[in-house]
Protein backbone atom coordinates (compact mmCIF):
# COMPACT_ATOMS: atom_id res chain seq x y z
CA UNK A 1 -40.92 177.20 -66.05
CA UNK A 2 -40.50 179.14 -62.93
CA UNK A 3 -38.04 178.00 -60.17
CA UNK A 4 -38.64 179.56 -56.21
CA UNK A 5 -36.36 180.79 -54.43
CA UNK A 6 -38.79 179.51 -51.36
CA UNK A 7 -41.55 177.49 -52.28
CA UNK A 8 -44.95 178.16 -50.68
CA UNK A 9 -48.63 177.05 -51.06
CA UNK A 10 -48.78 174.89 -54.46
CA UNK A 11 -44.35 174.49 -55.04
CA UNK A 12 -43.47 171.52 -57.02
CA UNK A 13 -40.95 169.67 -57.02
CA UNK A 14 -39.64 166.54 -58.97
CA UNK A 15 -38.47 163.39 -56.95
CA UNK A 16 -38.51 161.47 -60.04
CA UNK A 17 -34.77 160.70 -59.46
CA UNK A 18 -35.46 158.43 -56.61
CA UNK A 19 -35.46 154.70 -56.45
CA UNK A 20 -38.54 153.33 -56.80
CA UNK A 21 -39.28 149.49 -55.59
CA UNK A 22 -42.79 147.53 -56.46
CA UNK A 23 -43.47 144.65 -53.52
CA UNK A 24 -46.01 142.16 -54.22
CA UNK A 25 -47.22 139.05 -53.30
CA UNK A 26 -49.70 137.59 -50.47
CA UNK A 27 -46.98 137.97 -47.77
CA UNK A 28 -46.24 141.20 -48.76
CA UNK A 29 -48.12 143.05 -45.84
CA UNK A 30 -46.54 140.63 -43.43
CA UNK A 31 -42.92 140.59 -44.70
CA UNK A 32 -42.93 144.41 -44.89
CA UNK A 33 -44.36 145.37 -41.62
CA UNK A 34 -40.80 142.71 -40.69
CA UNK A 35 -38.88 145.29 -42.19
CA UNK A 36 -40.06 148.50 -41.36
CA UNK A 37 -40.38 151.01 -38.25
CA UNK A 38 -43.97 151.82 -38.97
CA UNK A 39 -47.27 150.27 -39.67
CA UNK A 40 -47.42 149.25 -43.37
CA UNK A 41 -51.00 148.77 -42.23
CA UNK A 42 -51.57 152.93 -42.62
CA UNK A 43 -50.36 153.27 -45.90
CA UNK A 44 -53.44 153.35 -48.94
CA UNK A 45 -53.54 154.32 -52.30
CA UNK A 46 -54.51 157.93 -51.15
CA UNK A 47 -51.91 158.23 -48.34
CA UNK A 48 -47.93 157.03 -48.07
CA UNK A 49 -46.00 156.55 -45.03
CA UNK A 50 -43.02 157.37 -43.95
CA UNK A 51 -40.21 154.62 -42.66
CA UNK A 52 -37.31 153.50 -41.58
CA UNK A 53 -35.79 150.27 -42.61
CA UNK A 54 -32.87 148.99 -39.63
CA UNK A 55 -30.27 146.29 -39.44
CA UNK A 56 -29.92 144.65 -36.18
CA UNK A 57 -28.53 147.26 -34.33
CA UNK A 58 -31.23 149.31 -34.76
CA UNK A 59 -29.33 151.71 -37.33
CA UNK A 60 -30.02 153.22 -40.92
CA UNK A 61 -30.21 151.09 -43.92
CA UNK A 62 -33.29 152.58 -45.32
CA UNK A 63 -35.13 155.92 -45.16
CA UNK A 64 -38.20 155.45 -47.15
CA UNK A 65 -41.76 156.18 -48.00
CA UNK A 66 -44.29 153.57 -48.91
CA UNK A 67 -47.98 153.60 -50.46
CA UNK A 68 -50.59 150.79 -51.74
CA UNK A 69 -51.81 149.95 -54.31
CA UNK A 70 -54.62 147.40 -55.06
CA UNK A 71 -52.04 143.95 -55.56
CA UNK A 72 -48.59 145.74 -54.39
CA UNK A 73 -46.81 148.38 -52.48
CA UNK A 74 -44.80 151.60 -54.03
CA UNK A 75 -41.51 151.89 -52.00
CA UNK A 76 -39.52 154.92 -52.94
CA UNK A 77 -36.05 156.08 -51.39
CA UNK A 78 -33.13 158.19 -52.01
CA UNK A 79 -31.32 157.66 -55.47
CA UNK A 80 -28.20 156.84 -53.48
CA UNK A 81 -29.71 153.29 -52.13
CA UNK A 82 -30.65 152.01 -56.13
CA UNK A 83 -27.81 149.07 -55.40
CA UNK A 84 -28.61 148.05 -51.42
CA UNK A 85 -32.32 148.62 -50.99
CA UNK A 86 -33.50 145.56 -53.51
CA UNK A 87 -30.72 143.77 -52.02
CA UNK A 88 -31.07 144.37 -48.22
CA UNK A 89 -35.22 143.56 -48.43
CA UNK A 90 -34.52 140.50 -50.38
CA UNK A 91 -31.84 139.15 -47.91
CA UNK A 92 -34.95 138.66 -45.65
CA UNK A 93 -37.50 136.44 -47.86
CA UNK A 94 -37.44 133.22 -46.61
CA UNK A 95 -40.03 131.59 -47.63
CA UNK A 96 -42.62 134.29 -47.86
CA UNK A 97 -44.59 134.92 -51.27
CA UNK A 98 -42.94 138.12 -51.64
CA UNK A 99 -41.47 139.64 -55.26
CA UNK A 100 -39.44 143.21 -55.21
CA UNK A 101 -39.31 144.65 -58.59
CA UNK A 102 -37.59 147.86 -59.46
CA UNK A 103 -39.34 150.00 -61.19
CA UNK A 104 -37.23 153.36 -61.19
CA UNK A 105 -37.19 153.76 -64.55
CA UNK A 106 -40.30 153.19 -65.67
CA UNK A 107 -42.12 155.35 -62.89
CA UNK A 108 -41.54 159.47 -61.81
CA UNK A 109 -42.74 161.49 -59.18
CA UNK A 110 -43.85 164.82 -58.59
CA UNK A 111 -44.72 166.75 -55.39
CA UNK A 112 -46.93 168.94 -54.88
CA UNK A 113 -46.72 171.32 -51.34
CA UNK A 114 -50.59 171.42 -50.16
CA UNK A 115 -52.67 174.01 -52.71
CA UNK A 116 -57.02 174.09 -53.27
CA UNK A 117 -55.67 174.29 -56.88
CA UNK A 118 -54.44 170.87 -57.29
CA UNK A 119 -57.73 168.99 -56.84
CA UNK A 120 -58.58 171.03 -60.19
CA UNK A 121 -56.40 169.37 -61.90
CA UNK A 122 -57.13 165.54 -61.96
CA UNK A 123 -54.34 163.83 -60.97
CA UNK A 124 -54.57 160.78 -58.95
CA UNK A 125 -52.80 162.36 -55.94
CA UNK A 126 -51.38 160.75 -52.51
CA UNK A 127 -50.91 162.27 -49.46
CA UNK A 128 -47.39 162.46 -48.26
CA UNK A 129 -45.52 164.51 -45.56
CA UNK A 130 -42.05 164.85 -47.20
CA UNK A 131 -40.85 168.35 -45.75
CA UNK A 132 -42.66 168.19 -42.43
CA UNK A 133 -45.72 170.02 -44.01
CA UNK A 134 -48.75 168.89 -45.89
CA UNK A 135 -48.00 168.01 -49.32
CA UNK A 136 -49.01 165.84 -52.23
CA UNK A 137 -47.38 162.70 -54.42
CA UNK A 138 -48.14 162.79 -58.09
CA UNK A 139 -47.32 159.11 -59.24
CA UNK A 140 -47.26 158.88 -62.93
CA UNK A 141 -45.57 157.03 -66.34
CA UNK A 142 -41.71 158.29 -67.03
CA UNK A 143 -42.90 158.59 -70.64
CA UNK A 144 -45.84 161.60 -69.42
CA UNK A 145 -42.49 162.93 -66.90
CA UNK A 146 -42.61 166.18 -69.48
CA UNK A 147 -45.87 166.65 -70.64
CA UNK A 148 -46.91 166.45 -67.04
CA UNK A 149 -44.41 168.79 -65.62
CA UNK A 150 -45.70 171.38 -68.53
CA UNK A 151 -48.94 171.34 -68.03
CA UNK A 152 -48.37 171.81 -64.10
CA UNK A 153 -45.76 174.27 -64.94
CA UNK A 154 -49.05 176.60 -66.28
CA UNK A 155 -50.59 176.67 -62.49
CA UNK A 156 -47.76 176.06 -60.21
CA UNK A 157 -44.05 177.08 -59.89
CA UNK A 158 -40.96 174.58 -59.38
CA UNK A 159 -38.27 174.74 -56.86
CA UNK A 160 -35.03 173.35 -58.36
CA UNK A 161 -32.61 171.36 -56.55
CA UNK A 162 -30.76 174.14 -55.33
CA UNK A 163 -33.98 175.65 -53.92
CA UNK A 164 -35.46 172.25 -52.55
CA UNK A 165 -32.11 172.05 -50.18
CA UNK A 166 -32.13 175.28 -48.86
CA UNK A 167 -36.06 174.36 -48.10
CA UNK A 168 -35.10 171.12 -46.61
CA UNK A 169 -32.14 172.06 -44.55
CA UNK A 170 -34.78 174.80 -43.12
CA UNK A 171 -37.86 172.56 -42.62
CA UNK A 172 -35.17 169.95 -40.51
CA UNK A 173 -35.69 167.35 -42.42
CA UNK A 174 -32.67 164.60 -42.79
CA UNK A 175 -31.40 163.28 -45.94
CA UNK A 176 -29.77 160.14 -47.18
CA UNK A 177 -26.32 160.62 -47.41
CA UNK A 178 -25.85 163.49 -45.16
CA UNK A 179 -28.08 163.26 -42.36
CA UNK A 180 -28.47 159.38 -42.66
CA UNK A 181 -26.09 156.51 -42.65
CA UNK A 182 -25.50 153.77 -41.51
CA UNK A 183 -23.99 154.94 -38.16
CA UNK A 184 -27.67 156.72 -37.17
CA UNK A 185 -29.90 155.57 -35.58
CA UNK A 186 -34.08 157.21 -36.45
CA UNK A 187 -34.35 158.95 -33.25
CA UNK A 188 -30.98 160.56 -33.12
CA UNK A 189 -32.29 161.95 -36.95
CA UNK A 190 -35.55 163.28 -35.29
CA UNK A 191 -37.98 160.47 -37.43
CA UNK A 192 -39.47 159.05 -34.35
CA UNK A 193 -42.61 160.64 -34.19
CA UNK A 194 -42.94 160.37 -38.09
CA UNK A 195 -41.38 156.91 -38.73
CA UNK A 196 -41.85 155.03 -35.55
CA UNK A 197 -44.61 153.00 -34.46
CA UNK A 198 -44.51 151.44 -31.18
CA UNK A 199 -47.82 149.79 -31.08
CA UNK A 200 -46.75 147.42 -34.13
CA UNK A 201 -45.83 143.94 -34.22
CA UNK A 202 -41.73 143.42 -34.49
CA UNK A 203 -39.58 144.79 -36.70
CA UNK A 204 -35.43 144.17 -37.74
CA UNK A 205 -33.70 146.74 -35.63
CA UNK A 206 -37.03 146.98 -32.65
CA UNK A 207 -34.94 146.11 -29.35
CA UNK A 208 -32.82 149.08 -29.85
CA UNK A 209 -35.58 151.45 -30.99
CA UNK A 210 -37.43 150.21 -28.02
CA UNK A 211 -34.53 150.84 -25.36
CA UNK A 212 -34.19 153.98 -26.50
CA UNK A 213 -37.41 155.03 -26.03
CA UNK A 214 -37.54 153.65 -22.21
CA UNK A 215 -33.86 155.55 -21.33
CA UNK A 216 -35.03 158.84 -23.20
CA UNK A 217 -31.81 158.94 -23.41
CA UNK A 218 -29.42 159.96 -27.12
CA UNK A 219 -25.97 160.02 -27.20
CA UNK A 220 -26.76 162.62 -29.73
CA UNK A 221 -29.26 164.26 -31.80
CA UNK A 222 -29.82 165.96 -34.90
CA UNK A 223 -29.65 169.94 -34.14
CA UNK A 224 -30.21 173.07 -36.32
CA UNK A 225 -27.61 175.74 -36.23
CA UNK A 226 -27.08 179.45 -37.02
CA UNK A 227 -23.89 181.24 -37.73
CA UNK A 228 -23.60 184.21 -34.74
CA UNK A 229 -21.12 186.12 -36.88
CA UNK A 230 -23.01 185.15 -40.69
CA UNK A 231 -19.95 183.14 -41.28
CA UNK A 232 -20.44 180.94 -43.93
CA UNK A 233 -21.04 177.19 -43.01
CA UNK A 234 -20.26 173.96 -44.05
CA UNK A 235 -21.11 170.16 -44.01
CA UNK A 236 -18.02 168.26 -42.39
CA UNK A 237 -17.27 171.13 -40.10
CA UNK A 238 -16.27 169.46 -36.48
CA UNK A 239 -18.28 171.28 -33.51
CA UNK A 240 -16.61 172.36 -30.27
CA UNK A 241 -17.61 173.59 -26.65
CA UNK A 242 -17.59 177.09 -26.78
CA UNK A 243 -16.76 176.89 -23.43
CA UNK A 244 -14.26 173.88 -23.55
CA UNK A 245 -12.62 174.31 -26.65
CA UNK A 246 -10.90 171.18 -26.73
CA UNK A 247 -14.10 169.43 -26.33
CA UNK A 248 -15.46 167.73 -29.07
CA UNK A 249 -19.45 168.15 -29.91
CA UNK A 250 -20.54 166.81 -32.83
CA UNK A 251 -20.21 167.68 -36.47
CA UNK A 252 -22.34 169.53 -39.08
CA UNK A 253 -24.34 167.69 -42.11
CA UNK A 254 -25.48 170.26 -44.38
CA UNK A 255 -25.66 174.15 -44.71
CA UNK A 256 -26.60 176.57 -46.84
CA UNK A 257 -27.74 180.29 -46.89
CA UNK A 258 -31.06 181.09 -45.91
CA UNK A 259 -33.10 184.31 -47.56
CA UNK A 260 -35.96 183.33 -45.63
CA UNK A 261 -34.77 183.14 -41.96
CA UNK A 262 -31.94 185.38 -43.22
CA UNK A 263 -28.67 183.39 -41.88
CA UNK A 264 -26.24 181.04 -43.04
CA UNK A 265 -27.82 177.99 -41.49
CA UNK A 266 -26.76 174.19 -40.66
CA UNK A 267 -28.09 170.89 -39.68
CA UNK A 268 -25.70 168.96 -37.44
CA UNK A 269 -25.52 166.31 -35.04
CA UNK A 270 -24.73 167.47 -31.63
CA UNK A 271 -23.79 164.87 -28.68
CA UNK A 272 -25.50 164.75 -25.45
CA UNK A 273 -24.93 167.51 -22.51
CA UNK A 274 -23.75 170.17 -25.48
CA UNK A 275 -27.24 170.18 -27.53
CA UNK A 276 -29.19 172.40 -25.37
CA UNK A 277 -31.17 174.98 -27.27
CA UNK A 278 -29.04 178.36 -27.30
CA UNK A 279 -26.13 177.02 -26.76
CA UNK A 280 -23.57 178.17 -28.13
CA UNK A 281 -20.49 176.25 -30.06
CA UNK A 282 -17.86 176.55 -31.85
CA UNK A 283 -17.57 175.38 -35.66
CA UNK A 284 -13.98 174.43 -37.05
CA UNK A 285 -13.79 175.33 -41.05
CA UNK A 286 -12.24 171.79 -42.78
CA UNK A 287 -9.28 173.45 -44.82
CA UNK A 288 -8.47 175.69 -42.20
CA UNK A 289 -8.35 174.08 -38.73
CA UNK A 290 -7.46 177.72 -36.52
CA UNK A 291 -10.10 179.05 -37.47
CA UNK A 292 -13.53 178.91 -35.61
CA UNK A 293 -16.80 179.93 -36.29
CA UNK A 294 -19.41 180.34 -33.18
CA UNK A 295 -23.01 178.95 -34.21
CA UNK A 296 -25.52 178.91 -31.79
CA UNK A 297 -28.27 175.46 -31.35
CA UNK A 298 -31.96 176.62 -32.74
CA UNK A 299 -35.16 174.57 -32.44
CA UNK A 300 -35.94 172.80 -35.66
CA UNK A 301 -37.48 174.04 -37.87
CA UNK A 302 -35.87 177.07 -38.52
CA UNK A 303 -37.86 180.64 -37.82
């Protein structure tokens, strides 16, 4: 198997890791569409969505992406939410005919970025947007997980974990655990114009979402820095005005080095009145609080 060091036209890569929920029942369109930030309504078995499930305050308990199926929906999410998800969709049914089964281990997935190739194949494929750029969902049996992965490993090349950050952290795109938690709210993380729908009926979490979107206003918002000096960076690094250097700006999320755009890069959240792109802050290494590192605000995603 071949592993990229940046994936292009027809990189896989295997999600199989993540949680994987099946919701059925005939309120199942209903309840969901109570739960989520977009329109269950656009998912199909061809295409998945992409959502964000809120508590009351309109902040993160979910990040997910959802698809249909003839008599149930496919809900799939970071590994990290196996214990809450179940738990935090079932707090909700009432008295709806609604059943939530995990199915994690019985299901993988594999993704596909866009390539004429695949259609060769004869996979069942879905559409789904996962790194802010065309791409495709291969849905299949954990017991075909390596005879699949072989026989795409013939046509296509893999990007490993290591490789699938670096492309992530470059393409902007948040993650559980880093990027979101429970203190973020979707439009601070950039996921309104991909998770958000504000034509739909109401959701858990909609009166913030909603406010937000009439102020235009974030207290802060999910930034991508580069290091001036090449300096490496690092997630947990605490963010200063450059120009007020006992102001406090916001913190980094991730980082990583970055052949393609050729900089050690970051993804950070950077508070309001200091996230202007080009300017320029300072970046405070954790085990060594002297020293500062000047990074400078980029438009997402990285060039």
């Amino acid at each position: 198997m071949t592993v990229l060091d940046w994936p292009g036209e027809g990189a896989v890569f295997d999600l199989s890791a993540r949680i994987k929920l099946r919701v059925s029942g005939t309120d199942r369109l209903r309840f969901l569409n109570g739960q989520l930030t977009n329109d269950v309504r656009k998912a199909s078995e061809s295409n998945a969505i992409e959502g964000c499930i809120l508590n009351a305050k309109g902040k993160m308990d979910a990040h997910v992406f959802l698809r249909a199926e003839a008599d149930c929906f496919l809900i799939d999410a970071d590994v990290e939410l196996r214990e809450s998800l179940r738990s935090r969709l079932e707090r909700y049914i009432i008295a709806d005919d609604v059943q939530i089964e995990d199915v994690t281990d019985q299901l993988s997935i594999l993704h596909v970025l866009v390539s004429d190739r695949l259609a060769a194949t004869g996979y069942r494929i879905v559409s789904a947007n996962r790194f802010a750029v065309a791409g495709w969902d291969i849905w299949i049996t954990a017991e075909r997980h390596d005879e699949i992965v072989q026989q795409l490993s013939e046509q296509f090349r893999f990007c490993d974990y290591d490789c699938a950050e670096i492309f992530r952290i470059e393409r902007g795109i948040p993650r559980w655990g880093r990027e979101l938690t429970p203190e973020i709210i979707p439009i601070e993380a950039n996921l309104e114009e991909r998770c958000i729908d504000y034509e739909k009926g109401c959701y858990i979490g909609q009166e913030t979402i909603s406010r937000m979107k009439m102020s235009g206003q974030r207290n802060k918002r999910l930034c991508g820095l580069v290091s001036i000096t090449d300096s490496q960076l690092l997630p947990g690094m605490r963010l200063f005005a450059a120009a007020n250097p006992g102001k406090e700006a916001g913190w980094t999320t991730s980082a990583g080095e970055s052949s393609r755009v050729g900089k050690n890069v970051a993804l950070g959240y950077v508070k309001r009145g200091f996230n202007a792109t080009g300017s320029k802050l300072d970046a405070i290494v954790p085990d060594a609080p002297g020293k500062r590192l000047e990074v400078e605000i980029v438009d997402l995603p990285f060039k």
